[in-house]
PDB file of N, CA and C in Angstrom:
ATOM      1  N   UNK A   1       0.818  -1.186   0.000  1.00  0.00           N
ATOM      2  CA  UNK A   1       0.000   0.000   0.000  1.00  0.00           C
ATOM      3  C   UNK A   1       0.872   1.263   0.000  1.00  0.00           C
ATOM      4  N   UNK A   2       2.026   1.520   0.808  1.00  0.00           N
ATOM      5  CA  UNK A   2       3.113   2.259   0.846  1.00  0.00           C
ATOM      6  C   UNK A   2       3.667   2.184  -0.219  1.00  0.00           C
ATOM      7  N   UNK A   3       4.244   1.485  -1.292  1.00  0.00           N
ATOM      8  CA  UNK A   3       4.502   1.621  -2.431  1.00  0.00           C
ATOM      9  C   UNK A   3       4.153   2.115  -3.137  1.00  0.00           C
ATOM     10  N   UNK A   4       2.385   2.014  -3.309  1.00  0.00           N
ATOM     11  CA  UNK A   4       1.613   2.334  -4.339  1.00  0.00           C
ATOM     12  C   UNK A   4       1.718   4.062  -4.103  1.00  0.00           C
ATOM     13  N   UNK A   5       1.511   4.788  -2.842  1.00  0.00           N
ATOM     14  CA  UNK A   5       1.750   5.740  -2.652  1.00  0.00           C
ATOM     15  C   UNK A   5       2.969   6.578  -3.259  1.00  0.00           C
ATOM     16  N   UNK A   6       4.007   5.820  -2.920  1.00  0.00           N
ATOM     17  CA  UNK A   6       5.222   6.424  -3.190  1.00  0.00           C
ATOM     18  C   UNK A   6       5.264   6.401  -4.879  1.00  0.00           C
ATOM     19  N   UNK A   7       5.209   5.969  -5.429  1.00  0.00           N
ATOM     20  CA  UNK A   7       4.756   5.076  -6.892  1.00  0.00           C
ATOM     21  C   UNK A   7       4.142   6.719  -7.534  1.00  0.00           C
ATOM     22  N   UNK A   8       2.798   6.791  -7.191  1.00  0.00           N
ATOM     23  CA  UNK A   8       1.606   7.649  -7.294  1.00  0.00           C
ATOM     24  C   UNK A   8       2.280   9.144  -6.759  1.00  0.00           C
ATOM     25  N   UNK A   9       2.845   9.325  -6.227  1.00  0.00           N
ATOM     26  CA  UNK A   9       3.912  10.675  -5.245  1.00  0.00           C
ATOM     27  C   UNK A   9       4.775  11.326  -6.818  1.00  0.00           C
ATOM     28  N   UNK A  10       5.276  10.178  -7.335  1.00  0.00           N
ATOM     29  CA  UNK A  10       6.576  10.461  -8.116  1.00  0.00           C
ATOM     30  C   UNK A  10       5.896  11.014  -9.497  1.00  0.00           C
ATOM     31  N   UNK A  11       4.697  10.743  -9.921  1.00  0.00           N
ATOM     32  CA  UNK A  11       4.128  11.066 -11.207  1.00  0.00           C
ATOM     33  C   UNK A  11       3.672  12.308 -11.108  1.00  0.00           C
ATOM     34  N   UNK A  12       3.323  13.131  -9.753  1.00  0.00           N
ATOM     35  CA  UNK A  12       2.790  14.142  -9.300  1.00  0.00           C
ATOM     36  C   UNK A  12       3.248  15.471 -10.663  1.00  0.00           C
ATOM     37  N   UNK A  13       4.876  14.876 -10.415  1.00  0.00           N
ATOM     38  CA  UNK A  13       5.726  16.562 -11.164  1.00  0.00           C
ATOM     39  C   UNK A  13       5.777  16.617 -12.705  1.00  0.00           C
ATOM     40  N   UNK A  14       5.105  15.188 -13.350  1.00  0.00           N
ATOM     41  CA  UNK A  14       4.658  15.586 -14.660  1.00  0.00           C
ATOM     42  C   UNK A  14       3.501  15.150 -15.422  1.00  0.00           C
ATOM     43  N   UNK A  15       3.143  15.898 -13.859  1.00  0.00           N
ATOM     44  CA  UNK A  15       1.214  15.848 -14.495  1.00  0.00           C
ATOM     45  C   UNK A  15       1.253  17.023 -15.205  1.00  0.00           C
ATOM     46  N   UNK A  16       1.740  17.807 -15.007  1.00  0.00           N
ATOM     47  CA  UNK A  16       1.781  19.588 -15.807  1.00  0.00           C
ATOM     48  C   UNK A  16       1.953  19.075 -17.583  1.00  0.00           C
ATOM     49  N   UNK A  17       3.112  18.172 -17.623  1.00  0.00           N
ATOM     50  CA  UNK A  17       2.998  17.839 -19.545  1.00  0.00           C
ATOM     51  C   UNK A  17       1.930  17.241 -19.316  1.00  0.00           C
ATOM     52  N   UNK A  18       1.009  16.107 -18.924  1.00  0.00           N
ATOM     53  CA  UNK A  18       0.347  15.303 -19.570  1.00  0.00           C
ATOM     54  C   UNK A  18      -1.010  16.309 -19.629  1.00  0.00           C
ATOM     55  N   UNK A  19      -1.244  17.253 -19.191  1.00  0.00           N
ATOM     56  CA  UNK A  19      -2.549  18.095 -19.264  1.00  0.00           C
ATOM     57  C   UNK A  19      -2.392  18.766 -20.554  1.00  0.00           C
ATOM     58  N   UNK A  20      -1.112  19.183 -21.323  1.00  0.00           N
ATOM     59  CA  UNK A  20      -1.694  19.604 -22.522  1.00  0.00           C
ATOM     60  C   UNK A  20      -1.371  18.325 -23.811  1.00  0.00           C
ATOM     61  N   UNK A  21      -2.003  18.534 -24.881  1.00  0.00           N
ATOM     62  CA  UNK A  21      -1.407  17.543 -25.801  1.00  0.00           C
ATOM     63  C   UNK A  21      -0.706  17.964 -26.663  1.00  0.00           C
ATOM     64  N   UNK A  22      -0.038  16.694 -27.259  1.00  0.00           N
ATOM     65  CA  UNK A  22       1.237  16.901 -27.394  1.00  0.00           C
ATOM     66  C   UNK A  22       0.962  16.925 -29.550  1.00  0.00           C
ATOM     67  N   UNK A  23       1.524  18.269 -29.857  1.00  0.00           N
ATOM     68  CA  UNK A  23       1.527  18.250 -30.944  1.00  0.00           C
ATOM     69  C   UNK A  23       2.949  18.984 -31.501  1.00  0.00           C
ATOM     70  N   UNK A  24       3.480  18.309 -32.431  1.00  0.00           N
ATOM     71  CA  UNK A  24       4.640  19.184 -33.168  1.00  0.00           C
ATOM     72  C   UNK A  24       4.456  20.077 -34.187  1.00  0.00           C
ATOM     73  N   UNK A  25       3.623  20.672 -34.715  1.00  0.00           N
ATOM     74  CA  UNK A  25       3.491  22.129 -35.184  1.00  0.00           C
ATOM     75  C   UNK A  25       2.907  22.674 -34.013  1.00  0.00           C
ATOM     76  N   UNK A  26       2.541  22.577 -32.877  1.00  0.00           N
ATOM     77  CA  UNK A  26       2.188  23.516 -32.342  1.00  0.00           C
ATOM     78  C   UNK A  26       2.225  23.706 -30.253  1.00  0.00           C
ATOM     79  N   UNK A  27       3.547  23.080 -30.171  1.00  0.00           N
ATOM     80  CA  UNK A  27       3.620  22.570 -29.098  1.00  0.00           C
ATOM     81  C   UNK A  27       3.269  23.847 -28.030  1.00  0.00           C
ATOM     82  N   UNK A  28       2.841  23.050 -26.476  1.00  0.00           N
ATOM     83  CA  UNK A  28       2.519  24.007 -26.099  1.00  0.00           C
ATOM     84  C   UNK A  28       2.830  24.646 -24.488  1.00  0.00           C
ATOM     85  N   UNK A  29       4.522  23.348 -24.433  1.00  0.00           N
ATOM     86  CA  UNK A  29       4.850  24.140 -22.700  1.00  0.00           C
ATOM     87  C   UNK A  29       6.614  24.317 -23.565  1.00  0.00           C
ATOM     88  N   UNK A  30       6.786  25.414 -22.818  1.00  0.00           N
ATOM     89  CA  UNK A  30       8.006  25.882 -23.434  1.00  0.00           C
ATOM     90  C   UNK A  30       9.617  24.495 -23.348  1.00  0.00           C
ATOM     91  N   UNK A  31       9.146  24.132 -22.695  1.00  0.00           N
ATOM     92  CA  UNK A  31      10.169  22.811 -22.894  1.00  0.00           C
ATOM     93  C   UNK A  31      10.057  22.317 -24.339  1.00  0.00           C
ATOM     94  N   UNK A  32       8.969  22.035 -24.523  1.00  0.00           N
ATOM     95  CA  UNK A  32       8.480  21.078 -25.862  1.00  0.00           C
ATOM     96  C   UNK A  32       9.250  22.264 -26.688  1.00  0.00           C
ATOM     97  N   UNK A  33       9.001  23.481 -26.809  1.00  0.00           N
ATOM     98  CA  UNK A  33       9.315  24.107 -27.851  1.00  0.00           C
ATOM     99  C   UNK A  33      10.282  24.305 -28.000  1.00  0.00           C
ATOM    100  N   UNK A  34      11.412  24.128 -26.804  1.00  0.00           N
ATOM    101  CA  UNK A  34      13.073  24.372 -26.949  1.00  0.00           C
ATOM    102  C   UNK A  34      13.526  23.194 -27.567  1.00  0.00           C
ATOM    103  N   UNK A  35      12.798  21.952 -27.153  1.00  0.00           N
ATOM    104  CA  UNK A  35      13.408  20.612 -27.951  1.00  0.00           C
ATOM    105  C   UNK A  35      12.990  20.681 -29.478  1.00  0.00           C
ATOM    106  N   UNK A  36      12.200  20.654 -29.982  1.00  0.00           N
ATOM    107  CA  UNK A  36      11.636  21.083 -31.304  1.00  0.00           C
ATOM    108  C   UNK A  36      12.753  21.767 -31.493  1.00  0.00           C
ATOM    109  N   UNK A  37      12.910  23.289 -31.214  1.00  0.00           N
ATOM    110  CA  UNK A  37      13.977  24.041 -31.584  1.00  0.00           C
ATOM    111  C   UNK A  37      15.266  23.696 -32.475  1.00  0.00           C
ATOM    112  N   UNK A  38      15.688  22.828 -31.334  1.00  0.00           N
ATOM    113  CA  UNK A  38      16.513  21.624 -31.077  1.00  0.00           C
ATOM    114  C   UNK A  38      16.740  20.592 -31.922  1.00  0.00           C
ATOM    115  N   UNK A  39      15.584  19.869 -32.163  1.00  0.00           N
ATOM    116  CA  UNK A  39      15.917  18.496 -33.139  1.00  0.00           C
ATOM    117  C   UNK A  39      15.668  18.773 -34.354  1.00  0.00           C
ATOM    118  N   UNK A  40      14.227  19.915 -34.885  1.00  0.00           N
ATOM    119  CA  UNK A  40      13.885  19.832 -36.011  1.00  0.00           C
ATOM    120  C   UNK A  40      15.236  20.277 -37.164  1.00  0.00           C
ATOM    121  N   UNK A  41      15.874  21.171 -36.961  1.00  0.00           N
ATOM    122  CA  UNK A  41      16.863  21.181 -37.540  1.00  0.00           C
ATOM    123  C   UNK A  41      17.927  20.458 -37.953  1.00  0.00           C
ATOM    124  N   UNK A  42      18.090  19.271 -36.497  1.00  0.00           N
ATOM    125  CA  UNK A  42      19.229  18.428 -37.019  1.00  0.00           C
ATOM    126  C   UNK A  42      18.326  17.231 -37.518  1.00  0.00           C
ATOM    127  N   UNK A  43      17.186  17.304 -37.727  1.00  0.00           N
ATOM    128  CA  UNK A  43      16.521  15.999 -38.311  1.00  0.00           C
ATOM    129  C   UNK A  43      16.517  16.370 -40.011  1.00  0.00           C
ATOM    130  N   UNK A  44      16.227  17.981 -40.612  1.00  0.00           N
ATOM    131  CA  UNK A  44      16.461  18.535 -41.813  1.00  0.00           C
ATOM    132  C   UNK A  44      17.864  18.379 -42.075  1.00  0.00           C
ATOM    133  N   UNK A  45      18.939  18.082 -41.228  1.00  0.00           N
ATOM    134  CA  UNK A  45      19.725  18.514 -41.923  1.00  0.00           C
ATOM    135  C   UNK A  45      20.456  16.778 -42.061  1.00  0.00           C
ATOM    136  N   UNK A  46      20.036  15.664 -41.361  1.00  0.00           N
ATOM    137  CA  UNK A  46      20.401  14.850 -41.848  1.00  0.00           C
ATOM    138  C   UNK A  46      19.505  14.287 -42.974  1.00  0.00           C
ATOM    139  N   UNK A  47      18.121  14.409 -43.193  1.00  0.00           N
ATOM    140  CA  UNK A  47      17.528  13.843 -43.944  1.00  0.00           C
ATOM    141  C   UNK A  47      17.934  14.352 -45.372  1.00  0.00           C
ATOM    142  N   UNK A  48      18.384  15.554 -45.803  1.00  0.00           N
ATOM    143  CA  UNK A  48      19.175  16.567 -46.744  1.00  0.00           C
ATOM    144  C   UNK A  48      20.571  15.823 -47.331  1.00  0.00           C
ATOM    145  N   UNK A  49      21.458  15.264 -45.853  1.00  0.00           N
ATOM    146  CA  UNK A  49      22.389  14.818 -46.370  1.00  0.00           C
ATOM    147  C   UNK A  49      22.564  13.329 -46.833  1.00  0.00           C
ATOM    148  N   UNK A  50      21.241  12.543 -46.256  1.00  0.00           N
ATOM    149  CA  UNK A  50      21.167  11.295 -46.778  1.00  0.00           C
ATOM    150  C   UNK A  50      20.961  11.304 -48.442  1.00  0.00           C
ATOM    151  N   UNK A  51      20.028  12.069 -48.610  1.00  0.00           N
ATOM    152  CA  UNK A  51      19.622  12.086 -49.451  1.00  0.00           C
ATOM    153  C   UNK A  51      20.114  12.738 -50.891  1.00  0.00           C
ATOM    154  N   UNK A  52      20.849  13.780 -50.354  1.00  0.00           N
ATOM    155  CA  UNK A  52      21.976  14.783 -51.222  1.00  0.00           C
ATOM    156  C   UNK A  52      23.162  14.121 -51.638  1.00  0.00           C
ATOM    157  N   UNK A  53      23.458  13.370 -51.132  1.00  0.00           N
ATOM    158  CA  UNK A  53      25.178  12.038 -51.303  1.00  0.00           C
ATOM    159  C   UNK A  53      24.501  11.769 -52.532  1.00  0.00           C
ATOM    160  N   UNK A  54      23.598  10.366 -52.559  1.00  0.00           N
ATOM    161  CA  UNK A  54      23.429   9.939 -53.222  1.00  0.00           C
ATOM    162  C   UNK A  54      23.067  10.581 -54.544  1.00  0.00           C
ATOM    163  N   UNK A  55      22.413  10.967 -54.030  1.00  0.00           N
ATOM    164  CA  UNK A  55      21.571  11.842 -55.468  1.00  0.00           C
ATOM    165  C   UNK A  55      22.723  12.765 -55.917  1.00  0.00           C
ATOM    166  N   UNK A  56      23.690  13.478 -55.094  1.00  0.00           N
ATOM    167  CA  UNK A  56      24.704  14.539 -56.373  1.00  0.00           C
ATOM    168  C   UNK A  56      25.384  12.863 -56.914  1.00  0.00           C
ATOM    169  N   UNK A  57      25.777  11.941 -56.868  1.00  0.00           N
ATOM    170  CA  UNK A  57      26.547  10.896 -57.250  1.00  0.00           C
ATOM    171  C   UNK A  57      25.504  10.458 -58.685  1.00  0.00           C
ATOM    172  N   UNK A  58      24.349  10.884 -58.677  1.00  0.00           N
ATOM    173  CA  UNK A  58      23.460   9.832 -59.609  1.00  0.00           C
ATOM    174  C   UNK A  58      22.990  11.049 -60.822  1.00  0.00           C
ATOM    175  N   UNK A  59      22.554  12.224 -59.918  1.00  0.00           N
ATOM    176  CA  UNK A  59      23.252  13.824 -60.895  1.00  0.00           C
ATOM    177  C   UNK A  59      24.564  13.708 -62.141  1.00  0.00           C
ATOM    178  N   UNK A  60      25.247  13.389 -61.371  1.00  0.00           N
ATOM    179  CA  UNK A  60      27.196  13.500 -62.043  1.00  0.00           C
ATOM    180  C   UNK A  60      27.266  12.618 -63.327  1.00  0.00           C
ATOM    181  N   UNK A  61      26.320  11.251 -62.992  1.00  0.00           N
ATOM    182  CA  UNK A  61      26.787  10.362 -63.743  1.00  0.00           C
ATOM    183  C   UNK A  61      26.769  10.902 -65.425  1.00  0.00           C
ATOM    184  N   UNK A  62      27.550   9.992 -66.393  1.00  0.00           N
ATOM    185  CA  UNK A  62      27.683  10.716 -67.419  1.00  0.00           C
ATOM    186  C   UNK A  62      27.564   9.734 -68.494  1.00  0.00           C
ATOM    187  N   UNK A  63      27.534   8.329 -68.116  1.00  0.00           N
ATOM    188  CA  UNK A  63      27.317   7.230 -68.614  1.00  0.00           C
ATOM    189  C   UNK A  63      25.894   6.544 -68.502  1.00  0.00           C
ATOM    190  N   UNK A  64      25.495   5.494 -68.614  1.00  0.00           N
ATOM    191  CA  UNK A  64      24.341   4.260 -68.128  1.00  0.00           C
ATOM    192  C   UNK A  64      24.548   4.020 -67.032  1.00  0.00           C
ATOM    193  N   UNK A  65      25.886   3.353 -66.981  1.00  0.00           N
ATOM    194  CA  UNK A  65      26.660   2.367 -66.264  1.00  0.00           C
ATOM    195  C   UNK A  65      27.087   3.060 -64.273  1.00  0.00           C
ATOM    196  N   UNK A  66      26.780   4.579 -64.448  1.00  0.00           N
ATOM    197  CA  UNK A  66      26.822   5.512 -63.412  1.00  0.00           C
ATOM    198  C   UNK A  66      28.185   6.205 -63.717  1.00  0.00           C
ATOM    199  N   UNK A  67      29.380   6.154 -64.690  1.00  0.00           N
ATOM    200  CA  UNK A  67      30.605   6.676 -64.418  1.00  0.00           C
ATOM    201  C   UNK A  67      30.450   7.591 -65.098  1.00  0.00           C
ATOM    202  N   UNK A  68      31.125   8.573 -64.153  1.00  0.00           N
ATOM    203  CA  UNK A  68      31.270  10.055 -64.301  1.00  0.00           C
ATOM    204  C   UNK A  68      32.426  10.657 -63.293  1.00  0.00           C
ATOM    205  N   UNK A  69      32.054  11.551 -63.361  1.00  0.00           N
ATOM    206  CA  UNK A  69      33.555  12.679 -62.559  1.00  0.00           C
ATOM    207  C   UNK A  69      33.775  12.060 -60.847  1.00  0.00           C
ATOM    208  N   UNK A  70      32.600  11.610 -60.048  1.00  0.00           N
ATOM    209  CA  UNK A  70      32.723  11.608 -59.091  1.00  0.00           C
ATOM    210  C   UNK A  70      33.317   9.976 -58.940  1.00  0.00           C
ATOM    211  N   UNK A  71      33.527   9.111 -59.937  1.00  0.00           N
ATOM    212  CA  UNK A  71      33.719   7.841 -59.922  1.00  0.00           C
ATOM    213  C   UNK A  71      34.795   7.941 -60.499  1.00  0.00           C
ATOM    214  N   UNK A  72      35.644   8.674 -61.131  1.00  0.00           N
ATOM    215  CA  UNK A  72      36.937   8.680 -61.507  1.00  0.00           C
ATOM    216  C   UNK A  72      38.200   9.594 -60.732  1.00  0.00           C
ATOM    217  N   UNK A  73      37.184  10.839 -60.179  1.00  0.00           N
ATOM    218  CA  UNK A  73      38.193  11.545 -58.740  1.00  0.00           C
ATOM    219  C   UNK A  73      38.392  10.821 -58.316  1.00  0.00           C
ATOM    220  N   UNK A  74      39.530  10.849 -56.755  1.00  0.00           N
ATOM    221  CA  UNK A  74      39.591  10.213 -55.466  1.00  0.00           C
ATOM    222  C   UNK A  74      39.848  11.090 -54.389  1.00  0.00           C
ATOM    223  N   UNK A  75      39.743  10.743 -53.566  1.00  0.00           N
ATOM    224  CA  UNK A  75      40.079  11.442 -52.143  1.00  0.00           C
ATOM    225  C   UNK A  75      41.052  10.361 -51.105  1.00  0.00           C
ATOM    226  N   UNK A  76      42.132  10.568 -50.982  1.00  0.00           N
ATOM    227  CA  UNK A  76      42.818   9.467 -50.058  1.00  0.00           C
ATOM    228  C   UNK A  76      42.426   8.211 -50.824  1.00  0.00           C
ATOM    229  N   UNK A  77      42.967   8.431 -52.241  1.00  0.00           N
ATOM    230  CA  UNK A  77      43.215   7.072 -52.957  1.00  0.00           C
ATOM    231  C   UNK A  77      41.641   6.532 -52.944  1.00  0.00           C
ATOM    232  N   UNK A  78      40.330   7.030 -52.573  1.00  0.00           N
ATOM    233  CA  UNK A  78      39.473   6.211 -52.612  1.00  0.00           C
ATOM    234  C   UNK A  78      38.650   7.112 -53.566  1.00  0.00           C
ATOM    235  N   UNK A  79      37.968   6.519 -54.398  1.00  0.00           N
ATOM    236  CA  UNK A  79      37.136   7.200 -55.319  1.00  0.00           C
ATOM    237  C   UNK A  79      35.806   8.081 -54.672  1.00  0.00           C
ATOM    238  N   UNK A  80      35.568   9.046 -55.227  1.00  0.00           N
ATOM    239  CA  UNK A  80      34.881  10.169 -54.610  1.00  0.00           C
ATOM    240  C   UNK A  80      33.656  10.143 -54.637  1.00  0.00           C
ATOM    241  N   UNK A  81      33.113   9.360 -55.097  1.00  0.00           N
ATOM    242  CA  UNK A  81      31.667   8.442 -54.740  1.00  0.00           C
ATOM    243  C   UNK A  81      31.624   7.622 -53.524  1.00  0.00           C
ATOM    244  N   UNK A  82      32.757   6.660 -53.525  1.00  0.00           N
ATOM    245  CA  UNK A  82      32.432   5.709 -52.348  1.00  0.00           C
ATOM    246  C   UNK A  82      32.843   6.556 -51.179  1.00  0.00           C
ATOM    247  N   UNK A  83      33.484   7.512 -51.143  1.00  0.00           N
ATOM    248  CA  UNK A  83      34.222   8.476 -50.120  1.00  0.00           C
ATOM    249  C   UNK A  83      32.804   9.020 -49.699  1.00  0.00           C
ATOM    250  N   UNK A  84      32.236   9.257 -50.347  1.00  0.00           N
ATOM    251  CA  UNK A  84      30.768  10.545 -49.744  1.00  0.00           C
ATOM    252  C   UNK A  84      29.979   9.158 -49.339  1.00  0.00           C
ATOM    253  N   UNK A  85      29.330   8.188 -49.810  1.00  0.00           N
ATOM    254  CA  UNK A  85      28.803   7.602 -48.949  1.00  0.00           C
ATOM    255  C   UNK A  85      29.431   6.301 -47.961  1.00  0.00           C
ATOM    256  N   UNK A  86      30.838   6.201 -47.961  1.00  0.00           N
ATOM    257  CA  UNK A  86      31.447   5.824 -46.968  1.00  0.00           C
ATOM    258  C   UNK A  86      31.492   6.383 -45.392  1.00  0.00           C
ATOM    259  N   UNK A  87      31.527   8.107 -46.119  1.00  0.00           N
ATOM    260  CA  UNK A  87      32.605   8.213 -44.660  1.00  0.00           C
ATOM    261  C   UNK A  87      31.486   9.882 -44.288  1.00  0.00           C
ATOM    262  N   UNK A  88      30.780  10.350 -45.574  1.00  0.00           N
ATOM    263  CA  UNK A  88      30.137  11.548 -45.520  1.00  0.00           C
ATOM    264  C   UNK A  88      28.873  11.469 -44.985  1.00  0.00           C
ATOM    265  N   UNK A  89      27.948   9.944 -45.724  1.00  0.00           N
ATOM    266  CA  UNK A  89      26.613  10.142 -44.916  1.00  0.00           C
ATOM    267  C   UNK A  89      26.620   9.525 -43.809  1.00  0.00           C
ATOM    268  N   UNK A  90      27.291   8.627 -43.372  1.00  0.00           N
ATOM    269  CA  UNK A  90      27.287   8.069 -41.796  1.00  0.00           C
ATOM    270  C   UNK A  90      27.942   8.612 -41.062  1.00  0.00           C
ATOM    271  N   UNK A  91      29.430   9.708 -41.354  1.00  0.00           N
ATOM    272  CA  UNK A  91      29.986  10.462 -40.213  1.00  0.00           C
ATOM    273  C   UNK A  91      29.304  12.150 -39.927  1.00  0.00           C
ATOM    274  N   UNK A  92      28.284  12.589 -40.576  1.00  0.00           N
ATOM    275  CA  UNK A  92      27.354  13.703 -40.522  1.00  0.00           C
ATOM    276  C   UNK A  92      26.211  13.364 -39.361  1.00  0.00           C
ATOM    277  N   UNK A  93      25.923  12.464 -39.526  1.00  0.00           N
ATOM    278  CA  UNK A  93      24.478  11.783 -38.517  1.00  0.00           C
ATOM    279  C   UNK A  93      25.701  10.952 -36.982  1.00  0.00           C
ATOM    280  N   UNK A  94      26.243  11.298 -36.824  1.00  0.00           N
ATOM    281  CA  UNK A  94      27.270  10.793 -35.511  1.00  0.00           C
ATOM    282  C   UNK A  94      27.451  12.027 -35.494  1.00  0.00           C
ATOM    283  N   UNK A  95      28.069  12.906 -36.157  1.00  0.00           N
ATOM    284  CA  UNK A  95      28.752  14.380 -35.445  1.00  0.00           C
ATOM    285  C   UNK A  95      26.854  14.967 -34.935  1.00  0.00           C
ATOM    286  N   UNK A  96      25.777  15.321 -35.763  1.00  0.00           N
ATOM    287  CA  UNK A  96      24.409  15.896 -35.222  1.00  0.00           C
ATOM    288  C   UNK A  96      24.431  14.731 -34.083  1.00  0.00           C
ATOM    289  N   UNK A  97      24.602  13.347 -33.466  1.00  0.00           N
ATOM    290  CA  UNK A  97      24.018  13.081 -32.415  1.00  0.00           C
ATOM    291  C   UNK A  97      25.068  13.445 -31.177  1.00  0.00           C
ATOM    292  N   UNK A  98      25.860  13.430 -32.052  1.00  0.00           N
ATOM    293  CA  UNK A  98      26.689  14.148 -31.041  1.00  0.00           C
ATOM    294  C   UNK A  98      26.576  15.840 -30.380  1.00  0.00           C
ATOM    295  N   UNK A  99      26.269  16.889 -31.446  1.00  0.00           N
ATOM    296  CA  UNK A  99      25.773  17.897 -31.223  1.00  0.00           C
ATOM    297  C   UNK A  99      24.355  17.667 -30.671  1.00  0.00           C
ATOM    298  N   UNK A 100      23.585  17.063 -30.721  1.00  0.00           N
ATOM    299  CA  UNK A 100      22.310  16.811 -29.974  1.00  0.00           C
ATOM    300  C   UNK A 100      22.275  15.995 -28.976  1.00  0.00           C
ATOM    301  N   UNK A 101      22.661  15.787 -28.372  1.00  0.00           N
ATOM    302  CA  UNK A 101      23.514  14.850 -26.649  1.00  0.00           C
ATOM    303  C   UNK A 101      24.026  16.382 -26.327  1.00  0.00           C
ATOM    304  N   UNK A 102      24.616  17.064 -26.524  1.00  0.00           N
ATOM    305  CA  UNK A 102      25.478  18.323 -26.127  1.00  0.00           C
ATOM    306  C   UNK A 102      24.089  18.891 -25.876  1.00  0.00           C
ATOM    307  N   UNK A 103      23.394  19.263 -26.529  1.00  0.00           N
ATOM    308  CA  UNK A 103      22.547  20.496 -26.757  1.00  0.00           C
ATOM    309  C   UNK A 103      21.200  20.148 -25.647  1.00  0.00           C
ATOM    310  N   UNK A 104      21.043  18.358 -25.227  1.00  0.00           N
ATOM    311  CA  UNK A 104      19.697  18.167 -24.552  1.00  0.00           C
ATOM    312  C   UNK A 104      20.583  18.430 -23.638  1.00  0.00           C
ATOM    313  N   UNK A 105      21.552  17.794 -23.441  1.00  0.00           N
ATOM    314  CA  UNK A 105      21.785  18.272 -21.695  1.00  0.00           C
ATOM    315  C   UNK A 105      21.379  19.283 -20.873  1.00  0.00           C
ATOM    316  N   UNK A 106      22.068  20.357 -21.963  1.00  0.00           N
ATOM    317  CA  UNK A 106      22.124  21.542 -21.543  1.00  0.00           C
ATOM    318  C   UNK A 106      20.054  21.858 -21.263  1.00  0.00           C
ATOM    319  N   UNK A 107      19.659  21.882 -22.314  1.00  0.00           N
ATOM    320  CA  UNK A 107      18.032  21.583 -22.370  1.00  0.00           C
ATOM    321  C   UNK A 107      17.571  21.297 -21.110  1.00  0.00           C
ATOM    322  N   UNK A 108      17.664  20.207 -20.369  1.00  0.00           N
ATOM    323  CA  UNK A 108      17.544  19.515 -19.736  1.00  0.00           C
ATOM    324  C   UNK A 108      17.816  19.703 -18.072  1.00  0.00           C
ATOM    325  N   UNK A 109      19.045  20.664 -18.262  1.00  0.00           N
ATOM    326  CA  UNK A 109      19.994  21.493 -17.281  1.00  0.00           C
ATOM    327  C   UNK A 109      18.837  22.453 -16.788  1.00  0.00           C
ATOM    328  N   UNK A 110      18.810  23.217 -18.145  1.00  0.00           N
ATOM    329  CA  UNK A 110      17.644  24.770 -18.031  1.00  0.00           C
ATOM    330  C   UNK A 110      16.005  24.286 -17.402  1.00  0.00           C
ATOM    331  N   UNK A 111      15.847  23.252 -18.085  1.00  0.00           N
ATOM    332  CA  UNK A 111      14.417  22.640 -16.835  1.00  0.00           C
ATOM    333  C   UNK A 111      14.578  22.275 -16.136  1.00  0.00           C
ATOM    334  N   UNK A 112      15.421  21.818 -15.653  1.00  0.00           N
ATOM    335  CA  UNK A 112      15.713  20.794 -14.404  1.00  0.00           C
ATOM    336  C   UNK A 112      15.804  22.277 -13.438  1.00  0.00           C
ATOM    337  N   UNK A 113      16.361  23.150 -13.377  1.00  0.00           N
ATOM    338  CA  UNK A 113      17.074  24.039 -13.159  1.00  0.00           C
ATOM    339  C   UNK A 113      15.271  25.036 -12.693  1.00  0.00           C
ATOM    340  N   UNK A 114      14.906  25.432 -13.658  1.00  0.00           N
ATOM    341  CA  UNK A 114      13.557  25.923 -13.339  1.00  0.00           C
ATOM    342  C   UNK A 114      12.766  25.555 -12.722  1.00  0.00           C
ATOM    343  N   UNK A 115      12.368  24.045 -12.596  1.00  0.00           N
ATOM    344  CA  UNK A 115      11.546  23.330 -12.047  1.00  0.00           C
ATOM    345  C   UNK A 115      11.942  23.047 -10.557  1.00  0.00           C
ATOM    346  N   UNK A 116      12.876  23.113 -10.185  1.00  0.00           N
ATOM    347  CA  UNK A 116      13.230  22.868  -8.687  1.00  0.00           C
ATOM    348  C   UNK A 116      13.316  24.612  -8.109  1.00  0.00           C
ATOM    349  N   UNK A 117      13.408  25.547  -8.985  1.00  0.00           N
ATOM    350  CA  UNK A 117      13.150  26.874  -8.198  1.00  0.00           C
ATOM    351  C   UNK A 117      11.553  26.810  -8.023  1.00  0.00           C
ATOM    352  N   UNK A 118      10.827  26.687  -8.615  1.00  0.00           N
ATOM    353  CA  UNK A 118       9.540  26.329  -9.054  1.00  0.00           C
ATOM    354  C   UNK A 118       8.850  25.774  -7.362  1.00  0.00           C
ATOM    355  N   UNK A 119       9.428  24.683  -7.101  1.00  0.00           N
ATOM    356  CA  UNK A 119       9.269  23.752  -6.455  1.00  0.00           C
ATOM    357  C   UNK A 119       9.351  24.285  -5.104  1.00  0.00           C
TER     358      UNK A 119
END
């Protein structure tokens, strides 16, 4: 019975989000809107670069076969096609989660931070 209490105690401090709903065009407690802030950008800017590799590589081509300028350059001996989606679209989406781990903390810091003056 003491459990259930303590249990029921701990949900108390985010009953405040669950009273409004939760929408992304139009969020509506300023937390929500700093994270939005936050991700929507690095979610544009990887979906841009997934998609931009490939496609300038399929742009370039100059043949059927795909060979063109970016398949006959190299970069560090490796041809400049396999270089962009080797090392360009999977090391872009590690550096943004990496900048976005940096950026919630801090996020996270600033509510945490409000909510116990609050308190």
């Amino acid at each position: 019975m003491a459990d259930e209490e303590k249990k029921n105690e701990s949900y108390d401090d985010t009953d405040v989000y669950f009273e409004h709903e939760v929408n992304l065009l139009s969020p509506k407690t300023p937390f929500m809107k700093d994270f939005l802030k936050l991700s929507l950008p690095l979610v544009i800017i990887y979906v841009f670069v997934l998609i931009a590799g490939p496609a300038v590589i399929f742009l370039t081509a100059e043949t059927a076969d795909g060979m063109g300028p970016l398949t006959e350059a190299t970069i560090l001996s490796f041809p400049v096609h396999w270089f962009i989606v080797a090392f360009i679209c999977p090391g872009v989406p590690f550096i943004l989660s990496i900048i976005f781990a940096i950026q919630q903390d801090k996020l996270f810091e600033k509510y945490a931070d409000s909510e116990s003056e609050s308190a």
